[in-house]
Protein backbone atom coordinates (compact mmCIF):
# COMPACT_ATOMS: atom_id res chain seq x y z
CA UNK A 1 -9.65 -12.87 -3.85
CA UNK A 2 -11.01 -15.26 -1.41
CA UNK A 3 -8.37 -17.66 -2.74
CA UNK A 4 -5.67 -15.74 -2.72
CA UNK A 5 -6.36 -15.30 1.30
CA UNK A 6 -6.62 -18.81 1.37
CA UNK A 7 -3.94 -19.74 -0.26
CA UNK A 8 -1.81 -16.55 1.88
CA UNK A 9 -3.27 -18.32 5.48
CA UNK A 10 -2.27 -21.70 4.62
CA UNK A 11 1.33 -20.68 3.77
CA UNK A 12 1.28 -18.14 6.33
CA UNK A 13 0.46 -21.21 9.33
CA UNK A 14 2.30 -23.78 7.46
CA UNK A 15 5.67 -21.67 7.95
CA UNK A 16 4.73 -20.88 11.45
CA UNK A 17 4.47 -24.48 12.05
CA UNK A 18 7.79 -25.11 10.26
CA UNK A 19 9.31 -21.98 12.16
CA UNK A 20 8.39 -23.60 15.90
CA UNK A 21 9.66 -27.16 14.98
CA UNK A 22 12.68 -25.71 13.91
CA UNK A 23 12.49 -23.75 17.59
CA UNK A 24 12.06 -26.92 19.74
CA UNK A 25 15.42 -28.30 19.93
CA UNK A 26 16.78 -24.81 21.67
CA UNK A 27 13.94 -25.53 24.46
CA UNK A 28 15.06 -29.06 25.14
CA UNK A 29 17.01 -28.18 28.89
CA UNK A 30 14.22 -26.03 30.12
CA UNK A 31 11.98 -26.85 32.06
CA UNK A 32 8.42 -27.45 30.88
CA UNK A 33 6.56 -24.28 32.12
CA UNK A 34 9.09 -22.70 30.05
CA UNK A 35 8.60 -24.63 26.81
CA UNK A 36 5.19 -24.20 27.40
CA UNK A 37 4.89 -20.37 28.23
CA UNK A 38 7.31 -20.12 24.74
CA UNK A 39 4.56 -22.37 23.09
CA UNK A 40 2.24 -19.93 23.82
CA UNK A 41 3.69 -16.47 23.08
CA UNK A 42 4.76 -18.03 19.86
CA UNK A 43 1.39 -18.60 18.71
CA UNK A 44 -0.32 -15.55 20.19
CA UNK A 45 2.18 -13.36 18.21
CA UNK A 46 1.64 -16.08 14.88
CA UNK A 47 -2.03 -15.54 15.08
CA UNK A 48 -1.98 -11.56 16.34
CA UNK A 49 -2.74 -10.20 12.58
CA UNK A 50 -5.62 -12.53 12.01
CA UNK A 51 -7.18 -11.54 15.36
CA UNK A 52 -6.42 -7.85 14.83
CA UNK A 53 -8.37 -7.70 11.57
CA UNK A 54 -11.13 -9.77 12.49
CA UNK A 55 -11.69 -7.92 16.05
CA UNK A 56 -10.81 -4.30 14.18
CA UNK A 57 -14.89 -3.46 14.50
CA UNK A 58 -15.73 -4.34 17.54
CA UNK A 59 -14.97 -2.37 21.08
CA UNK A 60 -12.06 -3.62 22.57
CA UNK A 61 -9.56 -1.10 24.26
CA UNK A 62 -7.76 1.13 21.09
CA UNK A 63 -4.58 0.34 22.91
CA UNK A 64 -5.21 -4.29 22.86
CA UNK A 65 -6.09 -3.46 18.99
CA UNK A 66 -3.05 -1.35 18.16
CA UNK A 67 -1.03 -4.12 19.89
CA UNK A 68 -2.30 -7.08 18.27
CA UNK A 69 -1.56 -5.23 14.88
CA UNK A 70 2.23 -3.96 15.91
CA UNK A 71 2.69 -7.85 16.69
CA UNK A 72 1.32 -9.20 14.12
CA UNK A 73 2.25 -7.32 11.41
CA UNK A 74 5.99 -7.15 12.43
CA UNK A 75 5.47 -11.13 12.79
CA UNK A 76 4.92 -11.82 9.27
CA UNK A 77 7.73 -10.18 7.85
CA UNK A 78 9.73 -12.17 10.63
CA UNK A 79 8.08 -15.32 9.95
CA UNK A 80 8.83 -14.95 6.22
CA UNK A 81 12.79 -14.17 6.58
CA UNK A 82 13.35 -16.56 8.97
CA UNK A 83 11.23 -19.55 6.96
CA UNK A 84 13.35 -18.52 3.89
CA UNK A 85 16.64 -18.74 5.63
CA UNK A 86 16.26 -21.71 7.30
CA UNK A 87 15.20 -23.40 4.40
CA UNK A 88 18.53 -22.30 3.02
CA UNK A 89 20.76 -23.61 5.59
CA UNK A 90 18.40 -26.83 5.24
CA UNK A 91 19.70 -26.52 1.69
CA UNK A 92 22.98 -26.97 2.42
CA UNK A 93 23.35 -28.97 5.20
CA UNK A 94 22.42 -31.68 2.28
CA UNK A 95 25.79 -30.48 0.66
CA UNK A 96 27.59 -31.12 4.11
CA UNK A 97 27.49 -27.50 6.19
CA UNK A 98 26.15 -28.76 9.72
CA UNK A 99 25.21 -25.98 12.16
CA UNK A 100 24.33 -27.24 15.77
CA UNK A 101 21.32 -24.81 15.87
CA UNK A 102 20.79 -23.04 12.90
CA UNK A 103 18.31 -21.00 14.60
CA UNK A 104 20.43 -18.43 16.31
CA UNK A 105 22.19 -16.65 12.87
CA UNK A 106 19.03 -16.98 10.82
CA UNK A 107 17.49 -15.06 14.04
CA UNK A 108 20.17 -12.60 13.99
CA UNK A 109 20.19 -11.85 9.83
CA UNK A 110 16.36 -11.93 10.03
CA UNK A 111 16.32 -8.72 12.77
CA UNK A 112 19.00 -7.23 10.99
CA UNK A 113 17.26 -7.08 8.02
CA UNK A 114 13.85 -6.28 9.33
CA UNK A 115 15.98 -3.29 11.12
CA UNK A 116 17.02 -1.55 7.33
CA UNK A 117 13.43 -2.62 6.17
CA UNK A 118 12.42 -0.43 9.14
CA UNK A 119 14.73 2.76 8.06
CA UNK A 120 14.00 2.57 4.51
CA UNK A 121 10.25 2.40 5.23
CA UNK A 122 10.27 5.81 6.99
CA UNK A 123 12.43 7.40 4.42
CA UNK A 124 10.10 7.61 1.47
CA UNK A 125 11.51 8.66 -2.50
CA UNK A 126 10.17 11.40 -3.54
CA UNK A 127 10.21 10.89 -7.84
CA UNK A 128 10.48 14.16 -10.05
CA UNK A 129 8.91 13.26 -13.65
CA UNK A 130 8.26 15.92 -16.54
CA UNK A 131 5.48 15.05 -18.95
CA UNK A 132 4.82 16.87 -22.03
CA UNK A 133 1.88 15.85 -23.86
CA UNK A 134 0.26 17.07 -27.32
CA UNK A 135 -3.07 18.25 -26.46
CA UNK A 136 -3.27 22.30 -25.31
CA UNK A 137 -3.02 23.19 -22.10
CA UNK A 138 -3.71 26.52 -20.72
CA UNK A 139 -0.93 26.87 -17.96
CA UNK A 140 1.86 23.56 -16.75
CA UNK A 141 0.55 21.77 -14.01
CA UNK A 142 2.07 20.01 -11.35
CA UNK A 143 0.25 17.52 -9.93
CA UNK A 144 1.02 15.45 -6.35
CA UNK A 145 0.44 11.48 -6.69
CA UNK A 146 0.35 9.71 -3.73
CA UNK A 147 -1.24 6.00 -2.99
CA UNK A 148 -1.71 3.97 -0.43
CA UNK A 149 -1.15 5.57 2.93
CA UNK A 150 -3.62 3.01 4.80
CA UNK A 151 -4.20 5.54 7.54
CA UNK A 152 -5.42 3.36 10.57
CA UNK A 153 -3.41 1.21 13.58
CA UNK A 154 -0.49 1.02 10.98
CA UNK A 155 -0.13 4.17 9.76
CA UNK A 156 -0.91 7.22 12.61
CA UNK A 157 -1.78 10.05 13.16
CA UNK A 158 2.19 11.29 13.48
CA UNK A 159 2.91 9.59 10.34
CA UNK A 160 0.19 11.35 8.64
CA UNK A 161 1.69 14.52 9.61
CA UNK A 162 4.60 14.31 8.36
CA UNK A 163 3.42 12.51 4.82
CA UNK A 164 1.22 15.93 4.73
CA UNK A 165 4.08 18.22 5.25
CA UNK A 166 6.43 16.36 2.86
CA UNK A 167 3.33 16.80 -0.21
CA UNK A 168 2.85 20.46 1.20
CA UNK A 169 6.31 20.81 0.35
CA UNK A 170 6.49 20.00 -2.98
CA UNK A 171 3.72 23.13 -3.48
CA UNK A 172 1.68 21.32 -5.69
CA UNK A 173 -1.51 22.55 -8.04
CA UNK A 174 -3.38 19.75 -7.56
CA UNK A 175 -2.97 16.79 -4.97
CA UNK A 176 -4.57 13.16 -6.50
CA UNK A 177 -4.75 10.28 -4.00
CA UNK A 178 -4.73 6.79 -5.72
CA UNK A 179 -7.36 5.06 -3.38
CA UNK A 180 -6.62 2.95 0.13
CA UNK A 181 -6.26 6.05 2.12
CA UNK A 182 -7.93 4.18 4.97
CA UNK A 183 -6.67 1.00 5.65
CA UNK A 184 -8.91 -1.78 7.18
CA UNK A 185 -11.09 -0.21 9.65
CA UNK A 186 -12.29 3.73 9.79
CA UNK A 187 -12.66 3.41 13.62
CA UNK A 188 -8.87 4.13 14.56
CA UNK A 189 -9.11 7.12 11.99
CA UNK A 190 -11.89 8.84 13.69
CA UNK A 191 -10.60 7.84 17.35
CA UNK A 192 -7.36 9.74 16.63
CA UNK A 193 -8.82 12.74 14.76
CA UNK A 194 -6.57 12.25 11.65
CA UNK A 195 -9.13 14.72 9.43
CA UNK A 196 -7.30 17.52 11.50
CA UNK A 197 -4.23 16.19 9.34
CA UNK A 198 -6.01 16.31 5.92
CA UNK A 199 -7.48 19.81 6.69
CA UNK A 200 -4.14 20.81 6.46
CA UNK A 201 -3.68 19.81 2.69
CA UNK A 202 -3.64 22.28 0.19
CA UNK A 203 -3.60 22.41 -3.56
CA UNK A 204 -4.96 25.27 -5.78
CA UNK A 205 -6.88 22.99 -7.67
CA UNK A 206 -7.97 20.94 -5.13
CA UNK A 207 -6.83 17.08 -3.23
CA UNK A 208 -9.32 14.63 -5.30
CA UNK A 209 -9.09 10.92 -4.24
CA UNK A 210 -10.24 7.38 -5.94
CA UNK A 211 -11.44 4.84 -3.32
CA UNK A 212 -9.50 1.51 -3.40
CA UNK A 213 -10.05 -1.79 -2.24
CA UNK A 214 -9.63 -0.92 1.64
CA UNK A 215 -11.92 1.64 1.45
CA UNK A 216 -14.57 -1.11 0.79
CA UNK A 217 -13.07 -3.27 3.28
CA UNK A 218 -13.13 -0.23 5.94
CA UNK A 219 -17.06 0.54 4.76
CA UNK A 220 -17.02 2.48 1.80
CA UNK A 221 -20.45 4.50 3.38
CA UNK A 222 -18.09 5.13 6.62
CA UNK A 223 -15.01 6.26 4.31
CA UNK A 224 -17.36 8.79 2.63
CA UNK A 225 -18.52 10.12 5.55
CA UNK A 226 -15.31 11.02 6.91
CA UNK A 227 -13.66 12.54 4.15
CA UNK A 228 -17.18 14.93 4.44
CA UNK A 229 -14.80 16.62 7.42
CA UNK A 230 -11.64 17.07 5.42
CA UNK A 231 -10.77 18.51 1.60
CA UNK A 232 -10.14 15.18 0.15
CA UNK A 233 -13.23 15.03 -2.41
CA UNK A 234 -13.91 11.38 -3.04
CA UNK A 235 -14.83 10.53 -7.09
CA UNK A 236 -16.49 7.59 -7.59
CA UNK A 237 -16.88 7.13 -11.33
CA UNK A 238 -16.40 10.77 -11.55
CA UNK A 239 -15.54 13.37 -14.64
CA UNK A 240 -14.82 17.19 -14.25
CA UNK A 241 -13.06 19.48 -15.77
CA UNK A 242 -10.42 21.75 -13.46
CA UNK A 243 -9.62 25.27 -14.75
CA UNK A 244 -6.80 25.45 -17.51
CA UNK A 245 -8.72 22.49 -19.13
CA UNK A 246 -7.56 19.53 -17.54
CA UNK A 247 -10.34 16.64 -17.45
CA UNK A 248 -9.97 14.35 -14.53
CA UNK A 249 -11.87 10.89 -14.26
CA UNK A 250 -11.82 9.40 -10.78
CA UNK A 251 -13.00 5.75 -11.40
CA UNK A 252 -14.28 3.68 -8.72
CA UNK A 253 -12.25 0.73 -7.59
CA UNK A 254 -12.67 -3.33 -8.62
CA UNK A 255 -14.47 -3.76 -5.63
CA UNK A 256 -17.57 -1.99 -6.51
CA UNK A 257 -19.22 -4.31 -9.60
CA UNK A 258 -21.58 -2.44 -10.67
CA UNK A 259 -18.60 0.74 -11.68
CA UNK A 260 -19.50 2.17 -14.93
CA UNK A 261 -17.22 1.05 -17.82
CA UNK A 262 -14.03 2.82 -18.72
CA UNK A 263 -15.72 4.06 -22.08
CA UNK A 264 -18.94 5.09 -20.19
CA UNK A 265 -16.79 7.42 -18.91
CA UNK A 266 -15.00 8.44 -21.58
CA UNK A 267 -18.10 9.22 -23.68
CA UNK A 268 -18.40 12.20 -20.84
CA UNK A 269 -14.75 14.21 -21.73
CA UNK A 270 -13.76 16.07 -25.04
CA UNK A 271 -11.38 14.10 -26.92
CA UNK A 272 -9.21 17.52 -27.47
CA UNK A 273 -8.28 18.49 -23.68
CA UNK A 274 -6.10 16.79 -21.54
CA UNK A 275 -7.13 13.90 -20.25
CA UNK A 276 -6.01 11.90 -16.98
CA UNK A 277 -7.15 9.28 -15.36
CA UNK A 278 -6.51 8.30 -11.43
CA UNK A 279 -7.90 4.52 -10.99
CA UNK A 280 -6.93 2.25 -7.66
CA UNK A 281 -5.43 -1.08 -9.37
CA UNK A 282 -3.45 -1.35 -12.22
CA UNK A 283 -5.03 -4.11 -14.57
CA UNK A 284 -5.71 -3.77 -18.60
CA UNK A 285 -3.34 -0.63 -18.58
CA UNK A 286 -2.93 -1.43 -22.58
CA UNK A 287 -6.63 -0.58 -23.08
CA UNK A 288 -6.55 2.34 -21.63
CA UNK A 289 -3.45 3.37 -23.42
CA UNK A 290 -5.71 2.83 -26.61
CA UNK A 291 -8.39 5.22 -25.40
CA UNK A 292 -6.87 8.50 -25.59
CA UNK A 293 -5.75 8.66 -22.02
CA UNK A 294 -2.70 11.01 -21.67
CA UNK A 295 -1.86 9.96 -18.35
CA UNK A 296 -3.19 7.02 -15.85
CA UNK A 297 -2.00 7.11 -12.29
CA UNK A 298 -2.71 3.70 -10.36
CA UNK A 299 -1.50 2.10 -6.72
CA UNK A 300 -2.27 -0.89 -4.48
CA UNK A 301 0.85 -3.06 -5.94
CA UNK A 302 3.05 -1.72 -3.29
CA UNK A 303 5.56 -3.22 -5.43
CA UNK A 304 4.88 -6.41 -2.94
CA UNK A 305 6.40 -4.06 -0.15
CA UNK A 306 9.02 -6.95 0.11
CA UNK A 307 11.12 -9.25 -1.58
CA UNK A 308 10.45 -12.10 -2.84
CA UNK A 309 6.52 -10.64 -3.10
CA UNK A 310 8.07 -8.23 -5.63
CA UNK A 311 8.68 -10.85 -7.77
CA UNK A 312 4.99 -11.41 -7.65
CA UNK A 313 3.76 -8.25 -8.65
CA UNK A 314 6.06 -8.20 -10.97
CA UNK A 315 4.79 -11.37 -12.53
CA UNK A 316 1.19 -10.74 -12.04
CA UNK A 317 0.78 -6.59 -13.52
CA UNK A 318 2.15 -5.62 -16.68
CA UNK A 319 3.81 -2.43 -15.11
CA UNK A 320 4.18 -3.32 -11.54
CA UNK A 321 5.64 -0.35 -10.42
CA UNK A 322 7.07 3.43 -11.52
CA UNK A 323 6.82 5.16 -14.48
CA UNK A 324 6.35 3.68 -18.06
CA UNK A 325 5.96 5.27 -21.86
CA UNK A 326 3.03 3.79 -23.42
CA UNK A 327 2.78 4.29 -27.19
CA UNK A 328 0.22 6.65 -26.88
CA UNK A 329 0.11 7.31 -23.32
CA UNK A 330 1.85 7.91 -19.93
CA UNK A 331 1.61 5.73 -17.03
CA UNK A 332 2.53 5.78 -13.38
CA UNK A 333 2.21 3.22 -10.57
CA UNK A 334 2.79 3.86 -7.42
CA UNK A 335 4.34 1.70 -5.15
CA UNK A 336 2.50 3.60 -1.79
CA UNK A 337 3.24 6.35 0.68
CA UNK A 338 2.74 4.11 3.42
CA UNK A 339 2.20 0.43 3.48
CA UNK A 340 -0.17 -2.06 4.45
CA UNK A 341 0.46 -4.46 7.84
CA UNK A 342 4.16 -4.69 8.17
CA UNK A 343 6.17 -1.61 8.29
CA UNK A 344 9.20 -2.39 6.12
CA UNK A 345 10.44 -1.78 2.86
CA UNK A 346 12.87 -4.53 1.89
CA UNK A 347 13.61 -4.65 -1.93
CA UNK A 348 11.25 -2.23 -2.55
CA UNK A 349 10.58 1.75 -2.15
CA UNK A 350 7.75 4.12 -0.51
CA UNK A 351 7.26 6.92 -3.25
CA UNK A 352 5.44 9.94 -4.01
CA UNK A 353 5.15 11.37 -7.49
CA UNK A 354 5.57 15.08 -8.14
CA UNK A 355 4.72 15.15 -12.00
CA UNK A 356 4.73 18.47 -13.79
CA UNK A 357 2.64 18.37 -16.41
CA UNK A 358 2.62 20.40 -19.88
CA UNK A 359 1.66 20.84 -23.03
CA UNK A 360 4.11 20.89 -26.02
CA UNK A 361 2.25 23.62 -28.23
């Protein structure tokens, strides 16, 4: 993990530094103060995420915090379209296209783009899916997946309100939340009262929850204490049983090394009732398609929220996204509610799974 971050800041900077060469010739006729002043709104916006999440504990005024996130956030998604499309017209200015500043219609396909990414962000999919499985159950089921809403400076408190009406609306019997429900800090989520949100969720059967990474990088203790205030029940390498006979196991997220084994928790459910599992990341999905799961519900891909990073989830999970039929199993990964940092969907969809579940006898 630590590598990846590495590996993320250095090409993160590196473009930045590309980006404001690239900028410099357009400054040329102005005067210095100018260049200068550019110089240094360039880099404060560059650098806002990385102060944002490294200041996102401390004091400073809610609305400095919020800002440096907006910035930042909206920055790398900028920064990436506008690296990617330079680099093409670099391309083929070698094959003899010449612009005189290349700049200005990167600039304007970049916004353009970052404007649909925008509009498709707050216009989530909601997916129908219809599972029949072979083991009894007493009554269908349908069951409410979300993942990743990353409640925080990013997602608020008005956004939460209407993700909670659209779920209401699908009247399910049981809400599950695939983990990151808080995104990277639990401060902003208490300092806007968001639990007066989640009180108003409602499922028969009750709104259960996994944690995921961010609720370890947010303080898992903190995240726990919160939900105390709201129905979201937190299972942490959990296993009940819900009326009808449906066995749930909640497992606790990658983060936490000391989580009890998958067949730890197995060993605690009857092999003849239903059996689902709701875990935060997606990895060794063909094990637990060999251990009598009936249906696994996962999240934190986000599908790479953007392209070209979809390509990399793609690469790097063996079902990256959506719905899948495993041999002897069902599988769903969502790509998120909501999103973490930037808020645009480019190549990629917000979902929400409404999954009616039954049995075949």
């Amino acid at each position: 993990m630590r590598l990846f971050m590495l590996l993320f800041l250095a090409a993160y900077l590196g473009g930045n530094c590309y980006l404001f060469v690239r900028a410099l010739p357009l400054l040329a006729s102005f005067p210095t103060p100018i260049r200068w002043l550019f110089g240094l709104l360039f880099w404060v916006a560059a650098l806002a995420m990385i102060l944002s999440f490294g200041m996102r504990h401390t004091a400073l005024p809610a609305p400095l915090l919020q800002g440096l996130f907006v910035v930042g956030s909206c920055w790398m998604v900028f920064t990436l379209y506008m690296v990617l499309s330079l680099g093409a017209l670099d391309l083929l200015r070698l094959c003899g296209l010449q612009l005189r500043y290349p700049i200005l219609p990167t600039l304007g396909f970049t916004l353009l783009l970052m404007g649909y990414g925008y509009w498709n962000y707050r216009h989530p999919q909601v997916e129908h899916l219809s599972i029949s499985i072979q083991k009894e159950l007493a009554a269908p089921c349908r069951i409410l997946f979300a993942s990743d809403i990353h409640l925080g400076e990013g997602t608020r408190k008005k956004a939460l309100k209407r993700y909670v009406e659209l779920i209401n609306a699908q009247k399910p019997d049981l809400i599950l939340i695939g983990g990151d429900l808080i995104d990277n800090s639990i401060e902003p989520v208490r300092r806007q009262r968001m639990e007066e949100e989640l009180r108003c969720l409602h499922a028969p059967l009750g709104v259960w929850m996994v944690a995921g990474n961010h609720e370890y990088i947010s303080g898992i203790d903190s995240c726990r204490r919160f939900l105390r205030n709201t129905p979201v029940q937190l299972l942490r390498d959990s296993v009940l049983t819900l009326p009808g006979g449906l066995q749930l196991i909640g497992r606790d997220d990658r983060m936490n090394r000391l989580r009890s084994p998958l067949e730890e928790l197995l060993a605690q459910t009857r092999p003849e009732l239903p059996l689902l599992l709701v875990e935060h990341q997606p990895y060794e999905l063909e094990r637990a398609d060999s251990l009598g799961i009936d249906l696994h519900l996962y999240g934190h891909t986000h599908h790479g929220q953007v392209w070209p990073l979809s390509l990399l989830t793609d690469y790097l999970y063996s079902q990256s996204h959506g719905y899948r039929r495993w041999p002897h199993s069902h599988a769903v990964v969502s790509s998120g509610l909501s999103l973490w940092g930037p808020p645009f969907r480019i190549g990629t969809q917000s979902d929400l799974w409404v999954i009616d579940l039954s049995s075949s006898h």
